[in-house]
C-alpha atoms as a PDB file:
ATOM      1  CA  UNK A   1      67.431  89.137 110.026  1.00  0.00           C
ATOM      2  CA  UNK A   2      68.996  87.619 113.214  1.00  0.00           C
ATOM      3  CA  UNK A   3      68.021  84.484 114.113  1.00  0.00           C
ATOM      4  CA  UNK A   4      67.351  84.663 117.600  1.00  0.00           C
ATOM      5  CA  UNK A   5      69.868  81.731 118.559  1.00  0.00           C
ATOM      6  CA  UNK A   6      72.540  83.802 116.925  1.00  0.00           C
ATOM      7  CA  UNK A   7      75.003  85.479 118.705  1.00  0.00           C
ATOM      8  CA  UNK A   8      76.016  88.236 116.662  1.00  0.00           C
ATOM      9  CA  UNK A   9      78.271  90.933 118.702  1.00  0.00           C
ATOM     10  CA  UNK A  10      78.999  92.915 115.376  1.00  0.00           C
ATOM     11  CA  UNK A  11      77.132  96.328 114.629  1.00  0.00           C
ATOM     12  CA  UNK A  12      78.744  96.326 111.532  1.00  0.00           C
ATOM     13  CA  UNK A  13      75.988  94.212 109.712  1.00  0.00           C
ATOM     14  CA  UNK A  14      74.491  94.954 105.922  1.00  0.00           C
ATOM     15  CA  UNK A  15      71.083  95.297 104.953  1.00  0.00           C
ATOM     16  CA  UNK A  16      68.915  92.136 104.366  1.00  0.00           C
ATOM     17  CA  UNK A  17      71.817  89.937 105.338  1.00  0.00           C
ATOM     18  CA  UNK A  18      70.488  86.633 107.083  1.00  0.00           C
ATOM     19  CA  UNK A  19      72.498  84.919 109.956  1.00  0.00           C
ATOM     20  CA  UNK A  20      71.234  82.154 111.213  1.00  0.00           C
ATOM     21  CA  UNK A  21      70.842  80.063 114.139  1.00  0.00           C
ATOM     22  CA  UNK A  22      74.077  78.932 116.376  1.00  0.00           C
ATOM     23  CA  UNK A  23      76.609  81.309 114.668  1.00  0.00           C
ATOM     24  CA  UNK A  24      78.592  83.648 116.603  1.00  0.00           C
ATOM     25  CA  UNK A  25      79.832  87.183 114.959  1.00  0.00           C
ATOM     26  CA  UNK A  26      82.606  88.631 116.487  1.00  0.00           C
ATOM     27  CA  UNK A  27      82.136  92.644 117.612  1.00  0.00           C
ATOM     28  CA  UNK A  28      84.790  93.940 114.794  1.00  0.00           C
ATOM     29  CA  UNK A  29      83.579  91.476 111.997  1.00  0.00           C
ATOM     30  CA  UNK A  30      82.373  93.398 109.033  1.00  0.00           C
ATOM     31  CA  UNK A  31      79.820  92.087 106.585  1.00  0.00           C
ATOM     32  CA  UNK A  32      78.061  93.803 103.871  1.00  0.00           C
ATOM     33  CA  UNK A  33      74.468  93.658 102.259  1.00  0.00           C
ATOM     34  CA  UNK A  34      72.291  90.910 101.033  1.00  0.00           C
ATOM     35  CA  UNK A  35      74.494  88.306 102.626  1.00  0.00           C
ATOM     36  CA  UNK A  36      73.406  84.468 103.825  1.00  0.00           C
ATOM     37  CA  UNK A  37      75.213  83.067 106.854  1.00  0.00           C
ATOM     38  CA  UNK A  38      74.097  79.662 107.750  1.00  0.00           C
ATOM     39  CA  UNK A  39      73.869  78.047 110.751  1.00  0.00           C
ATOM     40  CA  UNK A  40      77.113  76.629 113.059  1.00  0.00           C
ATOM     41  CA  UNK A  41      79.044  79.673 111.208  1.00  0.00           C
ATOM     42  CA  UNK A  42      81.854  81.304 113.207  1.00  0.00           C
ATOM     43  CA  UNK A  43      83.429  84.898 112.180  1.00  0.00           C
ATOM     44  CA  UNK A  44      86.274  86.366 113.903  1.00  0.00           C
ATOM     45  CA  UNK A  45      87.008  89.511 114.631  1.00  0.00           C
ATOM     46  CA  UNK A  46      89.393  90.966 111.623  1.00  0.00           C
ATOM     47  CA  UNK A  47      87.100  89.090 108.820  1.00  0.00           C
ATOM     48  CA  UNK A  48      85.561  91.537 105.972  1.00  0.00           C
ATOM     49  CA  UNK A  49      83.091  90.138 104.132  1.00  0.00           C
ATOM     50  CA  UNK A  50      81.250  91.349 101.004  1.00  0.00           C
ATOM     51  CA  UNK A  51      77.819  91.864  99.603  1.00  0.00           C
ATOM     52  CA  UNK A  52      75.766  88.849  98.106  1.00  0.00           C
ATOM     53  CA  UNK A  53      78.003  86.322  99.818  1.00  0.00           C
ATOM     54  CA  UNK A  54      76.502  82.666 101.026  1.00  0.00           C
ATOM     55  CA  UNK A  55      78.677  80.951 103.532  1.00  0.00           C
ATOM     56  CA  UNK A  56      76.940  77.739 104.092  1.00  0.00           C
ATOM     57  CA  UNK A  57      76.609  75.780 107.384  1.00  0.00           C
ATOM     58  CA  UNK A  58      80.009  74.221 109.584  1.00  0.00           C
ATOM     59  CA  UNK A  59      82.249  77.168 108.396  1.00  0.00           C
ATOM     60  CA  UNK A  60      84.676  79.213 110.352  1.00  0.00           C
ATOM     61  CA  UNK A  61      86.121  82.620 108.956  1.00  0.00           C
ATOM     62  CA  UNK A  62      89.445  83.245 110.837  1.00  0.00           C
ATOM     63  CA  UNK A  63      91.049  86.412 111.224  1.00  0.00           C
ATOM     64  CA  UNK A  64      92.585  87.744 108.347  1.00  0.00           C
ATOM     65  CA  UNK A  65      90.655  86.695 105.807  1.00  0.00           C
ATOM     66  CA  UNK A  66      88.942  88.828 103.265  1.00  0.00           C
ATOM     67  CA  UNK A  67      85.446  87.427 101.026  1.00  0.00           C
ATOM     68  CA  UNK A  68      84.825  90.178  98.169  1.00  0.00           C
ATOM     69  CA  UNK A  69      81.065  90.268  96.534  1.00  0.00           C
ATOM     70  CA  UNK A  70      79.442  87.511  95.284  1.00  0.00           C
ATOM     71  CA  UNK A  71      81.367  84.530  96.683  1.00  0.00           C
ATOM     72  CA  UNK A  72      79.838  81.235  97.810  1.00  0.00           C
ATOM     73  CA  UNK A  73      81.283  79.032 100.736  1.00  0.00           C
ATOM     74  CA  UNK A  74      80.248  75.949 100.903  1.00  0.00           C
ATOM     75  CA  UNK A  75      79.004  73.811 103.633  1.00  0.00           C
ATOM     76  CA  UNK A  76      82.403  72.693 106.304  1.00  0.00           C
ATOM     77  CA  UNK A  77      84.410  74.637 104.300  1.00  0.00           C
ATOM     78  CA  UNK A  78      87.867  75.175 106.167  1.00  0.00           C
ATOM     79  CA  UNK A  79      89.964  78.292 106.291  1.00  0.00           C
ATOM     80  CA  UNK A  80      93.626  78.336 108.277  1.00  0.00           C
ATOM     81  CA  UNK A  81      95.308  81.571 109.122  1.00  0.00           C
ATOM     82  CA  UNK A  82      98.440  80.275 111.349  1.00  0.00           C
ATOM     83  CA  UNK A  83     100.836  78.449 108.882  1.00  0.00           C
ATOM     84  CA  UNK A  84     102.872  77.334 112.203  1.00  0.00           C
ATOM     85  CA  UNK A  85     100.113  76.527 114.665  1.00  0.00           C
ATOM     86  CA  UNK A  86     101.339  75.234 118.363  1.00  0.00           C
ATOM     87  CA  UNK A  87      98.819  74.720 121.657  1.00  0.00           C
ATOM     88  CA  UNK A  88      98.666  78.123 123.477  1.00  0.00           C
ATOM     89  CA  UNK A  89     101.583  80.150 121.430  1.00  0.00           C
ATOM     90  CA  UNK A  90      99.873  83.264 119.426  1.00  0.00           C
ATOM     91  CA  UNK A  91     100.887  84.893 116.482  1.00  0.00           C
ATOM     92  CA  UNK A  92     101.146  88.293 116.447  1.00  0.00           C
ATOM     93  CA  UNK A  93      99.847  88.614 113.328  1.00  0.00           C
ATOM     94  CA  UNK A  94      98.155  86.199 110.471  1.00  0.00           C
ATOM     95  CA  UNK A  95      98.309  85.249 106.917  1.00  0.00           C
ATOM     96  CA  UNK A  96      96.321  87.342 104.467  1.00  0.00           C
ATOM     97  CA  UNK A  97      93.768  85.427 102.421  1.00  0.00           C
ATOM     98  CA  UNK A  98      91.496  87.007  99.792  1.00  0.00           C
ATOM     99  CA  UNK A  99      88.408  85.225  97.873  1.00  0.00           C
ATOM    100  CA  UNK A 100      88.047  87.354  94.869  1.00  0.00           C
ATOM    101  CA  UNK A 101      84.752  88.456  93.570  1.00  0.00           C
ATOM    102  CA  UNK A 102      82.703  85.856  92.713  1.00  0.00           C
ATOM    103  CA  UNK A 103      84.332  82.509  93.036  1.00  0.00           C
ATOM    104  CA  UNK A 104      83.119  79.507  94.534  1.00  0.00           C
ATOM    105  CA  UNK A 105      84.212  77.133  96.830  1.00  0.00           C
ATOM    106  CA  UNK A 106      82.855  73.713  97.077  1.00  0.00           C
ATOM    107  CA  UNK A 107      81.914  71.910 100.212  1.00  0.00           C
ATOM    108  CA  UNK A 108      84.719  69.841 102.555  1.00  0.00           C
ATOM    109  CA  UNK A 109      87.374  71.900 100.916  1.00  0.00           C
ATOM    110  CA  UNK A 110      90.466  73.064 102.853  1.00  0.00           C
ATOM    111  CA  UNK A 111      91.995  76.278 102.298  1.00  0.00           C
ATOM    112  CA  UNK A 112      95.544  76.908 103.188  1.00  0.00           C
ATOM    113  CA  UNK A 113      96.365  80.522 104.947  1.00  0.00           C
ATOM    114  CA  UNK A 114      97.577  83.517 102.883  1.00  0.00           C
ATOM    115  CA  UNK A 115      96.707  82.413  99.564  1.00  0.00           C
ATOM    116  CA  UNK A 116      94.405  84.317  96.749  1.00  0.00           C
ATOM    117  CA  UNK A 117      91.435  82.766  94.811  1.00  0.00           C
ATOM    118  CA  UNK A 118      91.203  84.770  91.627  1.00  0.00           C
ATOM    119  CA  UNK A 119      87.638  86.142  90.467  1.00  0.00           C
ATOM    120  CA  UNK A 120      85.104  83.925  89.075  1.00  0.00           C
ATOM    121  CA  UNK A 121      87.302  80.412  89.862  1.00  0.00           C
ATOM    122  CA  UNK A 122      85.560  77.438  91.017  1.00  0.00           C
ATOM    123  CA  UNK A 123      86.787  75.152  93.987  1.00  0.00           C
ATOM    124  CA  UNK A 124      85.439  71.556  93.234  1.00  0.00           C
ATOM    125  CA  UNK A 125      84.157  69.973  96.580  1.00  0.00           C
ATOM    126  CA  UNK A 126      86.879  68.515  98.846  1.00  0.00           C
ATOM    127  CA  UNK A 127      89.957  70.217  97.740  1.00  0.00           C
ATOM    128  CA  UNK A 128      93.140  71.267  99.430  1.00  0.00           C
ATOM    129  CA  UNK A 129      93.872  74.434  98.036  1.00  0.00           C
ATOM    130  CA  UNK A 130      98.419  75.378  98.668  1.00  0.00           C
ATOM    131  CA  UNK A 131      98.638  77.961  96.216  1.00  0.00           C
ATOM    132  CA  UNK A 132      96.851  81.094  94.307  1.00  0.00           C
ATOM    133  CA  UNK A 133      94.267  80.120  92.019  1.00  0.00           C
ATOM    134  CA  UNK A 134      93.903  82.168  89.181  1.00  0.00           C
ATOM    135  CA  UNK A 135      90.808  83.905  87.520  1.00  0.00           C
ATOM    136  CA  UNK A 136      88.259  82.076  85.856  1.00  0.00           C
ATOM    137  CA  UNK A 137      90.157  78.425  86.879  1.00  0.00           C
ATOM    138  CA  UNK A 138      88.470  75.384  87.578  1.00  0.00           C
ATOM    139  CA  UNK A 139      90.780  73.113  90.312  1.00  0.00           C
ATOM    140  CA  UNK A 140      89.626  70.381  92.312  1.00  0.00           C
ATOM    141  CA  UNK A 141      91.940  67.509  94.250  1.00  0.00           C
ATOM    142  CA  UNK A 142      94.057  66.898  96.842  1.00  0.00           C
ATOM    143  CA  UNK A 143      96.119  68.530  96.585  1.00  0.00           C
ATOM    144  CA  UNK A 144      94.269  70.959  94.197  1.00  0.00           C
ATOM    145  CA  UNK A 145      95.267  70.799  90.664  1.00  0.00           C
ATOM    146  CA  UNK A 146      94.052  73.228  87.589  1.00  0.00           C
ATOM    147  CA  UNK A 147      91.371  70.785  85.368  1.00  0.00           C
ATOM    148  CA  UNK A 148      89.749  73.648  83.289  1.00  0.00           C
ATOM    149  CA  UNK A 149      88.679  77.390  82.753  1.00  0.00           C
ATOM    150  CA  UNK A 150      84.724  78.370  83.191  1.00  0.00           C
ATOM    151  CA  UNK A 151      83.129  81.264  81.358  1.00  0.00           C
ATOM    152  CA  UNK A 152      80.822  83.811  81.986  1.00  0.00           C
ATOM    153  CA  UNK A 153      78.363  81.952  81.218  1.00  0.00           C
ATOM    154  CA  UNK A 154      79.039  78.950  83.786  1.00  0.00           C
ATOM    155  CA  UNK A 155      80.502  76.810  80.957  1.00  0.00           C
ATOM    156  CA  UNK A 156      83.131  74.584  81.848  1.00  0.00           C
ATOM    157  CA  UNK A 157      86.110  73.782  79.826  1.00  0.00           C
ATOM    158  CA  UNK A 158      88.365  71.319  80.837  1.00  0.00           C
ATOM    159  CA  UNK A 159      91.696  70.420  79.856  1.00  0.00           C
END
C-alpha cells in the first residue's frame, strides 16, 4: 500500500510493503517485501533496502546506504554519506554503509557514513555511532560506546 500523499517514483517496490504519507521514494530506490515506511521518510536513489524492515517517521536514507532483512530504524534516525560535506560541491561518489540483518537502531541516533552495524546489534536511542559495531553488541552514547552483548533471545548482558 501507497498512501496516497506519498510520492513514491520507484517501481522497484516489494509485496505488502506500506509507505506512508509525505515520504518521497526516489525512481532507482529498491525495497523489498513486507516492509513499513513511515511517514516524513526520504529514500534516495542508490538505497537497497531489505525485507521486513520498519523505518520509522523523520528518517532520511542517503545514497549509498544498504538495510539487509529485518532491521528497525527508529523514529529521526540520521544517516550521513559525505564525510567532507561543503554548500554546492558534490562528491562523485559516497561512503558505503551497511545495517546488517536484523539490528536495531534506536530513535535520535546519528550514524556516521561508511560504517557497518553487525547482525543482531542494538543502537540505544540517541547515539553517535564513528565506528563498526559488531554482531550481537549492545552500544549506546555519545559518542557510542560497547555496554553489553544481547542474545537470541533479546536478553541483554551488560558489562
Amino acid at each position: 500500500m501507497i498512501h496516497k500523499l506519498a510520492d513514491c517514483q520507484s517501481p522497484n517496490i516489494g509485496q505488502d510493503t506500506n509507505i506512508w504519507q509525505f515520504t518521497v521514494v526516489l525512481q532507482d530506490a529498491i525495497i523489498g517485501n513486507n516492509c513499513n515506511i513511515c511517514s516524513h521518510c526520504f529514500i534516495e536513489n542508490k538505497v537497497k533496502i531489505g525485507n521486513n524492515v520498519t523505518i520509522k517517521n523523520g528518517v532520511q536514507l542517503w545514497d549509498g546506504l544498504t538495510v539487509e532483512d529485518n532491521v528497525f530504524i527508529g523514529p529521526n534516525v540520521t544517516f550521513t554519506n559525505d564525510l567532507i560535506p561543503r554548500s554546492k560541491v558534490y562528491s562523485k561518489s559516497f561512503a558505503k554503509t551497511f545495517l546488517k540483518k536484523g539490528c536495531s537502531i534506536g530513535a535520535n541516533s546519528t550514524i556516521i557514513a561508511g560504517i557497518k552495524i553487525g547482525e543482531n546489534a542494538l543502537i540505544g536511542a540517541g547515539s553517535v555511532v564513528t565506528k563498526n559495531i559488531p554482531a550481537n553488541s549492545v552500544w549506546f552514547g555519545n559518542p557510542a560506546h560497547l555496554r553489553g552483548y544481547i542474545n537470541a533471545n533479546n536478553e541483554i548482558n551488560y558489562i
